[in-house]
PDB file of N, CA and C in Angstrom:
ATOM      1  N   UNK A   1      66.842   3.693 -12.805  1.00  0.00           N
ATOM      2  CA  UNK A   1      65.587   3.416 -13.482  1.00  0.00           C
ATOM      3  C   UNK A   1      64.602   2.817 -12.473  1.00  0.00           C
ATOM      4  N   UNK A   2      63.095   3.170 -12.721  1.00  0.00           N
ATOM      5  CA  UNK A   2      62.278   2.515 -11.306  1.00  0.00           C
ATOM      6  C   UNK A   2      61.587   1.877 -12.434  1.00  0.00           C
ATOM      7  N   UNK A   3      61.370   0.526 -11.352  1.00  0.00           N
ATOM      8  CA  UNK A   3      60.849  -0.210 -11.856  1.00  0.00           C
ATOM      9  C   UNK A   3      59.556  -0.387 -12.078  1.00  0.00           C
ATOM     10  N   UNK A   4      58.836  -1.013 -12.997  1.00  0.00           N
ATOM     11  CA  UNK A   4      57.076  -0.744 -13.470  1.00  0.00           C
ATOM     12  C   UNK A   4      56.426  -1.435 -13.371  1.00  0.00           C
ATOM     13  N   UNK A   5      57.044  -2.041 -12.022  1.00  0.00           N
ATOM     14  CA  UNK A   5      55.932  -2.529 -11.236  1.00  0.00           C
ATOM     15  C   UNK A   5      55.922  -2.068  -9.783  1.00  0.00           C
ATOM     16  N   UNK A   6      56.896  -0.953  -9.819  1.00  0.00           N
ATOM     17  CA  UNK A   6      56.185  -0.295  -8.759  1.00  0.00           C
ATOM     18  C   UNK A   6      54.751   0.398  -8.111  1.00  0.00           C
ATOM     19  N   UNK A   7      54.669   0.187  -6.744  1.00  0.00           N
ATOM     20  CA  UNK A   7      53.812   0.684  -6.223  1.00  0.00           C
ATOM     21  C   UNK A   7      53.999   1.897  -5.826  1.00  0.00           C
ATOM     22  N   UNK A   8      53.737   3.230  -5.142  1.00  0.00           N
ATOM     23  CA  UNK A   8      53.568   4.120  -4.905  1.00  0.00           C
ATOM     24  C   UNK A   8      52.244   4.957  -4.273  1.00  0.00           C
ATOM     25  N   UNK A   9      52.609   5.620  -2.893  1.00  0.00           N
ATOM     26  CA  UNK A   9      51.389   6.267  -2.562  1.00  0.00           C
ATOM     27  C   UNK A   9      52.055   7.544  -2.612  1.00  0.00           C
ATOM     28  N   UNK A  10      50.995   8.348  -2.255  1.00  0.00           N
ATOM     29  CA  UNK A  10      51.452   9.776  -1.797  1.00  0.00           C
ATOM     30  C   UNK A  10      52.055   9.681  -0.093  1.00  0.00           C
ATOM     31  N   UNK A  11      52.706  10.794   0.207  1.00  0.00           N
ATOM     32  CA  UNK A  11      53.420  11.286   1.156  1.00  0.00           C
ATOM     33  C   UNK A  11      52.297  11.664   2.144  1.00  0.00           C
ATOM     34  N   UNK A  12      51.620  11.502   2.885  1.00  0.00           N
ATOM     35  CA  UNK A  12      50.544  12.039   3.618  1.00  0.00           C
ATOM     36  C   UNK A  12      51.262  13.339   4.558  1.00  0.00           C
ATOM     37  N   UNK A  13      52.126  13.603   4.886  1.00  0.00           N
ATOM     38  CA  UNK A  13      52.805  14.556   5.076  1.00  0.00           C
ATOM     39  C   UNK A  13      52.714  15.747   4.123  1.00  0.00           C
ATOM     40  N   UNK A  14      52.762  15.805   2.701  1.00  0.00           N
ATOM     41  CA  UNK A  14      52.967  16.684   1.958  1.00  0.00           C
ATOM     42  C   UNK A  14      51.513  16.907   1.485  1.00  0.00           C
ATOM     43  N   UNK A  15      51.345  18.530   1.775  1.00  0.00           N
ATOM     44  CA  UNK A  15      50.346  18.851   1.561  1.00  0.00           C
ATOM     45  C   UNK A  15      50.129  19.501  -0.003  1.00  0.00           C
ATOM     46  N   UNK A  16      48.668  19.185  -0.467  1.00  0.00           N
ATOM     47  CA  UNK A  16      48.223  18.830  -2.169  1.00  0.00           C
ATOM     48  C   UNK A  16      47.249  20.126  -2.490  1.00  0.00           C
ATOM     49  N   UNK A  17      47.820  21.386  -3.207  1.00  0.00           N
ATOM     50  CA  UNK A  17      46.346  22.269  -3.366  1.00  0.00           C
ATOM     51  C   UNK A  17      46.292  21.944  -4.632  1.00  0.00           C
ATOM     52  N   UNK A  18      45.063  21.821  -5.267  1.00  0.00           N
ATOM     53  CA  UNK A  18      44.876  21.992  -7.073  1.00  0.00           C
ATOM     54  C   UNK A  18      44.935  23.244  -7.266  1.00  0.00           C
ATOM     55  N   UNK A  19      45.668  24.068  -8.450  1.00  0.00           N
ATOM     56  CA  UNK A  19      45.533  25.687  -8.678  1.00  0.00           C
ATOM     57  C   UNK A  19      45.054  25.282 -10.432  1.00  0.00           C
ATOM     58  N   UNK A  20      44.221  25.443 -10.730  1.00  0.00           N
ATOM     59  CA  UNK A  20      43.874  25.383 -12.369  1.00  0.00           C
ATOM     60  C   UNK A  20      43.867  24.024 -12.464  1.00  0.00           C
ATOM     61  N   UNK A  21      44.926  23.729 -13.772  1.00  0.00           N
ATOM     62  CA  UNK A  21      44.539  22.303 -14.551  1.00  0.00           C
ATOM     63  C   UNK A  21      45.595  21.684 -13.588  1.00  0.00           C
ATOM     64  N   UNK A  22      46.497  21.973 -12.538  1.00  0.00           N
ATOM     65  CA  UNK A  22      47.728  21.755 -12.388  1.00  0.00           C
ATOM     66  C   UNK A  22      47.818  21.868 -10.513  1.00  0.00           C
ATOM     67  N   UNK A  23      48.750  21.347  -9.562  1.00  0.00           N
ATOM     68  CA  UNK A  23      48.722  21.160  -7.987  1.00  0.00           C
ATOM     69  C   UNK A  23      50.197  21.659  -7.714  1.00  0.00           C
ATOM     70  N   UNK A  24      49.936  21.995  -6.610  1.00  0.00           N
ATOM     71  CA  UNK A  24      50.958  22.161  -5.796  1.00  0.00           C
ATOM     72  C   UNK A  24      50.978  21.746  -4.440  1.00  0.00           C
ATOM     73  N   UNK A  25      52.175  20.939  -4.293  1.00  0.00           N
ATOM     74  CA  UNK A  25      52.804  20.288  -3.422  1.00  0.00           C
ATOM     75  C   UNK A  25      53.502  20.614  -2.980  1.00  0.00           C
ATOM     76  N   UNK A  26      53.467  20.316  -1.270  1.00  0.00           N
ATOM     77  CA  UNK A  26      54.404  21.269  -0.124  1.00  0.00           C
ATOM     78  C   UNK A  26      55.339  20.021   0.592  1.00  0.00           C
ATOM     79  N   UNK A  27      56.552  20.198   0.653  1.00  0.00           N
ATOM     80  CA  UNK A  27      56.947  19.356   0.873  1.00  0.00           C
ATOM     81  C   UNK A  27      57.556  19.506   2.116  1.00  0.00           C
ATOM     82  N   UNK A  28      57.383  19.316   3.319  1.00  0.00           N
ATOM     83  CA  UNK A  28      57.223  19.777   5.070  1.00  0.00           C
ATOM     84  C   UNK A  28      59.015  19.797   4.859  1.00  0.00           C
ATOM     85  N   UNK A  29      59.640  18.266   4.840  1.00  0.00           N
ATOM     86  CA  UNK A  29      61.075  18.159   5.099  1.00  0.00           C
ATOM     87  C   UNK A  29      61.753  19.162   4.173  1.00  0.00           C
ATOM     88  N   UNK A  30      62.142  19.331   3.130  1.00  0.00           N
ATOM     89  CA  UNK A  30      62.586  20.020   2.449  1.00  0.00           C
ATOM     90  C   UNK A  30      62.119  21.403   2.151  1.00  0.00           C
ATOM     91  N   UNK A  31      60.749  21.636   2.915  1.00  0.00           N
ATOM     92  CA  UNK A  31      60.581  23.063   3.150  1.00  0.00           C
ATOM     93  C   UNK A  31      60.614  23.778   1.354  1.00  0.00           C
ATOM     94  N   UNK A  32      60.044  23.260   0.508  1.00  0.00           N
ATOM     95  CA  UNK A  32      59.745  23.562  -1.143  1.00  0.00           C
ATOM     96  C   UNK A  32      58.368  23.285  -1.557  1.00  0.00           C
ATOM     97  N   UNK A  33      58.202  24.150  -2.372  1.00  0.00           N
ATOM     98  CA  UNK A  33      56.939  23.300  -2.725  1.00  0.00           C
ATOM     99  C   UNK A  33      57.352  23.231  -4.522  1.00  0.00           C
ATOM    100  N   UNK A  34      56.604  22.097  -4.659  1.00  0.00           N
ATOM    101  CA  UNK A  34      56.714  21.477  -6.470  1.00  0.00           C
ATOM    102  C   UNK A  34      55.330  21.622  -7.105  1.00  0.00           C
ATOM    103  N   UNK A  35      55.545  22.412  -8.398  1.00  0.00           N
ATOM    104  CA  UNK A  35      54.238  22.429  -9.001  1.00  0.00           C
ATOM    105  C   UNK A  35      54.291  22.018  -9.980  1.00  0.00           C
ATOM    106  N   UNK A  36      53.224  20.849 -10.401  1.00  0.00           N
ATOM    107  CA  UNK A  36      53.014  19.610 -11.138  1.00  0.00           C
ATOM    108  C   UNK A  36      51.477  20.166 -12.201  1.00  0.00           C
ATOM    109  N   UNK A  37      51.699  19.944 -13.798  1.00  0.00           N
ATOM    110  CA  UNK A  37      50.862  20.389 -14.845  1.00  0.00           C
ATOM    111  C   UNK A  37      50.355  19.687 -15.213  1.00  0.00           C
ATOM    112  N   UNK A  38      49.189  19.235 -16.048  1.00  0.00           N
ATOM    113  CA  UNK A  38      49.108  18.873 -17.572  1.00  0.00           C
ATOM    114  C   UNK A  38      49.111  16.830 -16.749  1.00  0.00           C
ATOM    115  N   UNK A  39      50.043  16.915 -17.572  1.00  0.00           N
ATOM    116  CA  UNK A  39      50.214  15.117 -17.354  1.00  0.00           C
ATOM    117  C   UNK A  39      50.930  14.743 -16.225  1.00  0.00           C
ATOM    118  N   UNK A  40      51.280  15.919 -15.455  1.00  0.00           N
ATOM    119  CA  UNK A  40      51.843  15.133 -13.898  1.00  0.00           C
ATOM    120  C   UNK A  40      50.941  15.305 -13.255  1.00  0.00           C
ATOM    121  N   UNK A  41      50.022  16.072 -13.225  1.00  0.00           N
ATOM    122  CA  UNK A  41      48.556  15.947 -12.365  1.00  0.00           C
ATOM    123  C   UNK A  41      47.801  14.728 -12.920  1.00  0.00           C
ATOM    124  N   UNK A  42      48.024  14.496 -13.505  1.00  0.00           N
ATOM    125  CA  UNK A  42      47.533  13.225 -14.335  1.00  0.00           C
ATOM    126  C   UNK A  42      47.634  11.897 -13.456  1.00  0.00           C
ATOM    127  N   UNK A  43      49.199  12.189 -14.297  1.00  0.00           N
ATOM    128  CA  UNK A  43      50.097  10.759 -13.281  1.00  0.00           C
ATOM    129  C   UNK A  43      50.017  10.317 -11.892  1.00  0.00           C
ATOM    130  N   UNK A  44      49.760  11.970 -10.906  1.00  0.00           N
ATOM    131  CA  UNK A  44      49.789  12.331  -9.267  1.00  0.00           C
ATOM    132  C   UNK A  44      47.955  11.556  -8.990  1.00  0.00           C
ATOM    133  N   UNK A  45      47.550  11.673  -9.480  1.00  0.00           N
ATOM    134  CA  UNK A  45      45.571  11.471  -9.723  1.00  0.00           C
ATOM    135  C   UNK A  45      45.869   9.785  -9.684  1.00  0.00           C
ATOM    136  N   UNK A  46      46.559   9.289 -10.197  1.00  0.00           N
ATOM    137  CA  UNK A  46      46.840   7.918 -10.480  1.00  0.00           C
ATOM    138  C   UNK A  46      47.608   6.955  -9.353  1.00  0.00           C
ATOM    139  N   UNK A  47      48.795   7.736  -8.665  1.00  0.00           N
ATOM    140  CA  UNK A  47      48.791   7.119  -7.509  1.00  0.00           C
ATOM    141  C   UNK A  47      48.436   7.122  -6.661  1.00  0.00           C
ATOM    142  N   UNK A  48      48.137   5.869  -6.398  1.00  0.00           N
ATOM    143  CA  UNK A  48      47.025   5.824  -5.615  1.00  0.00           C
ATOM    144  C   UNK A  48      47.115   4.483  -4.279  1.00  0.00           C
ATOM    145  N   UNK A  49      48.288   4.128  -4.296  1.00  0.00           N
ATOM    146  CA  UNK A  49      48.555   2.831  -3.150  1.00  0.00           C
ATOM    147  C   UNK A  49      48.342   1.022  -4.026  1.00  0.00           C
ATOM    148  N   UNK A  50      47.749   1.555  -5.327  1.00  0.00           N
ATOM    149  CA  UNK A  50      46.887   0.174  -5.751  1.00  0.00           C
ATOM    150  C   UNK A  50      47.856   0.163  -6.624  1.00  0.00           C
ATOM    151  N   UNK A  51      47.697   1.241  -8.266  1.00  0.00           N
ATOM    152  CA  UNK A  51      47.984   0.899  -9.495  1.00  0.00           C
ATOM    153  C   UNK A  51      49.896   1.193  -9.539  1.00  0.00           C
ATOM    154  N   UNK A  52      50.369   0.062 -10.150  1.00  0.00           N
ATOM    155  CA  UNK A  52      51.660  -0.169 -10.554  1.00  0.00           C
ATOM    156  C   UNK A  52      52.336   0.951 -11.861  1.00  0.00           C
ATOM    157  N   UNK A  53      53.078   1.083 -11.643  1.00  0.00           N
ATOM    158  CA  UNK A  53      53.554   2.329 -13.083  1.00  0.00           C
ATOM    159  C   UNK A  53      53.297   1.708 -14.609  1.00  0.00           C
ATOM    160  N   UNK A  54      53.117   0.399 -14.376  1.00  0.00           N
ATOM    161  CA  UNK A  54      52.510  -0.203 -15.920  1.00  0.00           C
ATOM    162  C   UNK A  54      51.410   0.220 -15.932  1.00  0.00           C
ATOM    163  N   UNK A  55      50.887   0.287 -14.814  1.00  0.00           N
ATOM    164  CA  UNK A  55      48.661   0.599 -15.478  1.00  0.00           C
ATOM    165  C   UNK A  55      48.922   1.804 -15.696  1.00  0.00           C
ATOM    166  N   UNK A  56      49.857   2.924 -14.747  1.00  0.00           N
ATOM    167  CA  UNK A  56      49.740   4.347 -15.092  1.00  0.00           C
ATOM    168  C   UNK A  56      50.068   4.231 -16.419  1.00  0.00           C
ATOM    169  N   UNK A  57      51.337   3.741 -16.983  1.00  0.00           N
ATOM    170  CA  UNK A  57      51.580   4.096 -18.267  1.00  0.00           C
ATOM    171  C   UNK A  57      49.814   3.486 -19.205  1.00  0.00           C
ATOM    172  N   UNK A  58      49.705   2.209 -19.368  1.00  0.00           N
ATOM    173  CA  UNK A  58      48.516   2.116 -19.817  1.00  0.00           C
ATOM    174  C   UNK A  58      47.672   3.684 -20.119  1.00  0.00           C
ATOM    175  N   UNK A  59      47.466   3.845 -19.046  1.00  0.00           N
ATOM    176  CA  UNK A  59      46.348   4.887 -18.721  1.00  0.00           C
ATOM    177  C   UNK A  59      47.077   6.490 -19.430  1.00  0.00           C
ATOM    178  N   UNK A  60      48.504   6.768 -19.547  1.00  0.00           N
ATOM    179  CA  UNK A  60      48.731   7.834 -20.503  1.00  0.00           C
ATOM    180  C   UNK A  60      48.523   7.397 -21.988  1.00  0.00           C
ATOM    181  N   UNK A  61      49.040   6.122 -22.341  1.00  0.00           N
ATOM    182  CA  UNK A  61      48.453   6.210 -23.327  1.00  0.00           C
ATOM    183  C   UNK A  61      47.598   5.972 -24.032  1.00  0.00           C
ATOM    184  N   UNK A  62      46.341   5.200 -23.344  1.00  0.00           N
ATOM    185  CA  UNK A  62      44.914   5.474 -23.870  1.00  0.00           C
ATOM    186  C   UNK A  62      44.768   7.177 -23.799  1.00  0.00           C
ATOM    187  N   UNK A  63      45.375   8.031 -22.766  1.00  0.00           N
ATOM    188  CA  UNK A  63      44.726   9.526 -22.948  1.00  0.00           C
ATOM    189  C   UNK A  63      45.543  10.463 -23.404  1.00  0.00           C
ATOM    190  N   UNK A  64      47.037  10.366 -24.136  1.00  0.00           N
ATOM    191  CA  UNK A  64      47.543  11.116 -24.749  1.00  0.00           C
ATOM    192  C   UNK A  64      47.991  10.512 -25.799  1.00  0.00           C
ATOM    193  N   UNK A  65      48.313  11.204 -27.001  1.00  0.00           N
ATOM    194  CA  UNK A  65      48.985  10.901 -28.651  1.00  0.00           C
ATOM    195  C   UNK A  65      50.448  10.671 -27.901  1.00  0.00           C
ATOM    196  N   UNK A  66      51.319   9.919 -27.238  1.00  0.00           N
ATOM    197  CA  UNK A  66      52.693   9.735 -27.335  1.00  0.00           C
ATOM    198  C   UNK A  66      53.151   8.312 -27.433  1.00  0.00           C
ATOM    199  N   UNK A  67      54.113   8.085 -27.789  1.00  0.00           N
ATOM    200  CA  UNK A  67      55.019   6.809 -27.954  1.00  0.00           C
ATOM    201  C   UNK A  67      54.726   6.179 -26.968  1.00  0.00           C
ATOM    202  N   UNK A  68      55.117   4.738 -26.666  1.00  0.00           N
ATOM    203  CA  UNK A  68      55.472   4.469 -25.574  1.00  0.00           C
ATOM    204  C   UNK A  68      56.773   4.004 -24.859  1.00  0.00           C
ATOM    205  N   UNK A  69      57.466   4.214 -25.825  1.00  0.00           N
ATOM    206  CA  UNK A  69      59.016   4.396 -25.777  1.00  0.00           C
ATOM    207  C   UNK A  69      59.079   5.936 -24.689  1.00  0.00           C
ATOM    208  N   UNK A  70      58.688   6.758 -25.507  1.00  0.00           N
ATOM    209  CA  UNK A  70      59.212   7.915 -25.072  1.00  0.00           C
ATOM    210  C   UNK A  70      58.152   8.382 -23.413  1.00  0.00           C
ATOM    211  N   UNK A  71      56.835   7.841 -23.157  1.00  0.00           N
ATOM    212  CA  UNK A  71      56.132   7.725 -22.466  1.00  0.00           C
ATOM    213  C   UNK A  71      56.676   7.194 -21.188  1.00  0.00           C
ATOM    214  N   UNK A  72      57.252   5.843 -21.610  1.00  0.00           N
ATOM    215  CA  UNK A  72      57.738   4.931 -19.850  1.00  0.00           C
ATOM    216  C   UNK A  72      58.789   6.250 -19.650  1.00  0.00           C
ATOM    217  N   UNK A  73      59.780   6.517 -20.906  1.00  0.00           N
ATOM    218  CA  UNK A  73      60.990   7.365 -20.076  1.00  0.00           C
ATOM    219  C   UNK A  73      60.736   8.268 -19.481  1.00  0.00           C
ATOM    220  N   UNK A  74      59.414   9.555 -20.085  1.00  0.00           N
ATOM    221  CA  UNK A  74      59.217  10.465 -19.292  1.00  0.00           C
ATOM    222  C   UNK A  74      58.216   9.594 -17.966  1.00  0.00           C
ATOM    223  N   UNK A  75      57.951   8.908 -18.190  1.00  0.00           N
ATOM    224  CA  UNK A  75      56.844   8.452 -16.616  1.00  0.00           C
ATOM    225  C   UNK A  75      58.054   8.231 -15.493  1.00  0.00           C
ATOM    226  N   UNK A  76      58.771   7.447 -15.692  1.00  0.00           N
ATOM    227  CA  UNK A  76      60.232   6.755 -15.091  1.00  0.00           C
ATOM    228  C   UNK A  76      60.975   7.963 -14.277  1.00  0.00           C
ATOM    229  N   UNK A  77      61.829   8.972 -15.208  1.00  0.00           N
ATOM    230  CA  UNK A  77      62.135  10.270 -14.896  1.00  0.00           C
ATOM    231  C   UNK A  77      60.849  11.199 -13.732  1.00  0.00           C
ATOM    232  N   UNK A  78      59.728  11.359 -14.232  1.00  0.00           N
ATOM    233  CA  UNK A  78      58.955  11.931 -13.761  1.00  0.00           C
ATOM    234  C   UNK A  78      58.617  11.791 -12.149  1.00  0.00           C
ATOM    235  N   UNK A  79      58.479  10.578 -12.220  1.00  0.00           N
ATOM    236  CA  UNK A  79      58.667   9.253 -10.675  1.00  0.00           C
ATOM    237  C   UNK A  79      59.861   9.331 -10.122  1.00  0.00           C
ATOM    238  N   UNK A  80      60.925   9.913 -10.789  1.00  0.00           N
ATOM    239  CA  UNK A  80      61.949   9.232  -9.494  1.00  0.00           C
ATOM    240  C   UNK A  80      62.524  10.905  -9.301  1.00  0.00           C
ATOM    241  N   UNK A  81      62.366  11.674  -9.541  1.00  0.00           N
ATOM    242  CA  UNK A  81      62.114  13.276  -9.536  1.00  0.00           C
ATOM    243  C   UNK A  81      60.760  13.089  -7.921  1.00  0.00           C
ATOM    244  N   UNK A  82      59.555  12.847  -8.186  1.00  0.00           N
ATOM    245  CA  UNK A  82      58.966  12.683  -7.274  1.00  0.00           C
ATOM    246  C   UNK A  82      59.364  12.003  -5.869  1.00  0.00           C
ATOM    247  N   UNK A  83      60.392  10.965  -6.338  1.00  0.00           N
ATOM    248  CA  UNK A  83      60.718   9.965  -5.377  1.00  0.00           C
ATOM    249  C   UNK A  83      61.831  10.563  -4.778  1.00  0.00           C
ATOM    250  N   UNK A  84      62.372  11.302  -5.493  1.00  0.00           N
ATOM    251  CA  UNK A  84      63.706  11.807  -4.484  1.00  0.00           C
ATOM    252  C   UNK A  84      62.947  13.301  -3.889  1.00  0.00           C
ATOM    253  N   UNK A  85      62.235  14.217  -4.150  1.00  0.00           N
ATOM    254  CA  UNK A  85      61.599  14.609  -3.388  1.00  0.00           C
ATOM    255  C   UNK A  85      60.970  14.339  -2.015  1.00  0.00           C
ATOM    256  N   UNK A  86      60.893  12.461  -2.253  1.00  0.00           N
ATOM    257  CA  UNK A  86      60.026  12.238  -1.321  1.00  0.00           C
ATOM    258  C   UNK A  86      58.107  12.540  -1.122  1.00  0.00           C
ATOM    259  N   UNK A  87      58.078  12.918  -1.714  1.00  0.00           N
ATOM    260  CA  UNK A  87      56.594  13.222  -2.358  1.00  0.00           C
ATOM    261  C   UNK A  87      55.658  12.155  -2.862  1.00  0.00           C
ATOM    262  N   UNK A  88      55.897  10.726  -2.860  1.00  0.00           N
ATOM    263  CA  UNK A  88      55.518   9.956  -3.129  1.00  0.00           C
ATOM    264  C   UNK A  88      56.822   8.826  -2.240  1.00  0.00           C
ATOM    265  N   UNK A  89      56.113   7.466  -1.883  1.00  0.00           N
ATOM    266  CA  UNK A  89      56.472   6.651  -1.147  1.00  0.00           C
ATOM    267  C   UNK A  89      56.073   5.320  -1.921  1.00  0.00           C
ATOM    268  N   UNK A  90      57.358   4.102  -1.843  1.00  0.00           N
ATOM    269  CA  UNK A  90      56.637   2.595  -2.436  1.00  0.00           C
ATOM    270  C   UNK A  90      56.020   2.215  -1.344  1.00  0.00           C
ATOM    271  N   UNK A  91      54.965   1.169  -1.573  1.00  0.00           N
ATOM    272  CA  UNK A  91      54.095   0.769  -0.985  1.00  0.00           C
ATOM    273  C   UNK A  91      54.453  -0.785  -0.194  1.00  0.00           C
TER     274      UNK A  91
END
């Protein structure tokens, strides 16, 4: 489980195109790229070196209808999917 008060930046290594509502991310070491929709472009828009995974959550749910039960778990999951990618770094 990561904790929500983590910090997080992006990978400056991994390169970011927007395609539509949604990005894709190249990930140099692992030679993949990950494509992120909807509310992970969301979430990706949000880290930012500053805000902690509590303000992100804040910030999904002022802008989507979900729980926040079910919100931290998918944010949590969502983040450490990113984090073992390596695609994002704590600060």
């Amino acid at each position: 489980m990561v904790n929500m008060k983590t910090i997080l930046t992006h990978n400056e290594n991994c390169p970011v195109r927007a395609i539509g509502k949604g990005l894709v991310i190249v990930s140099p070491e692992e030679n993949e790229t990950h494509s992120i929709e909807d509310i992970g472009a969301f979430i990706w828009t949000r880290i930012d070196g500053k805000n902690d995974l509590d303000t992100i959550l804040d910030e999904i749910l002022q802008e989507y209808e979900v729980a926040a039960s079910t919100a931290s778990k998918d944010l949590q999951t969502f983040i450490s999917h990113l984090m073992e990618a390596k695609l994002v770094l704590p600060v």
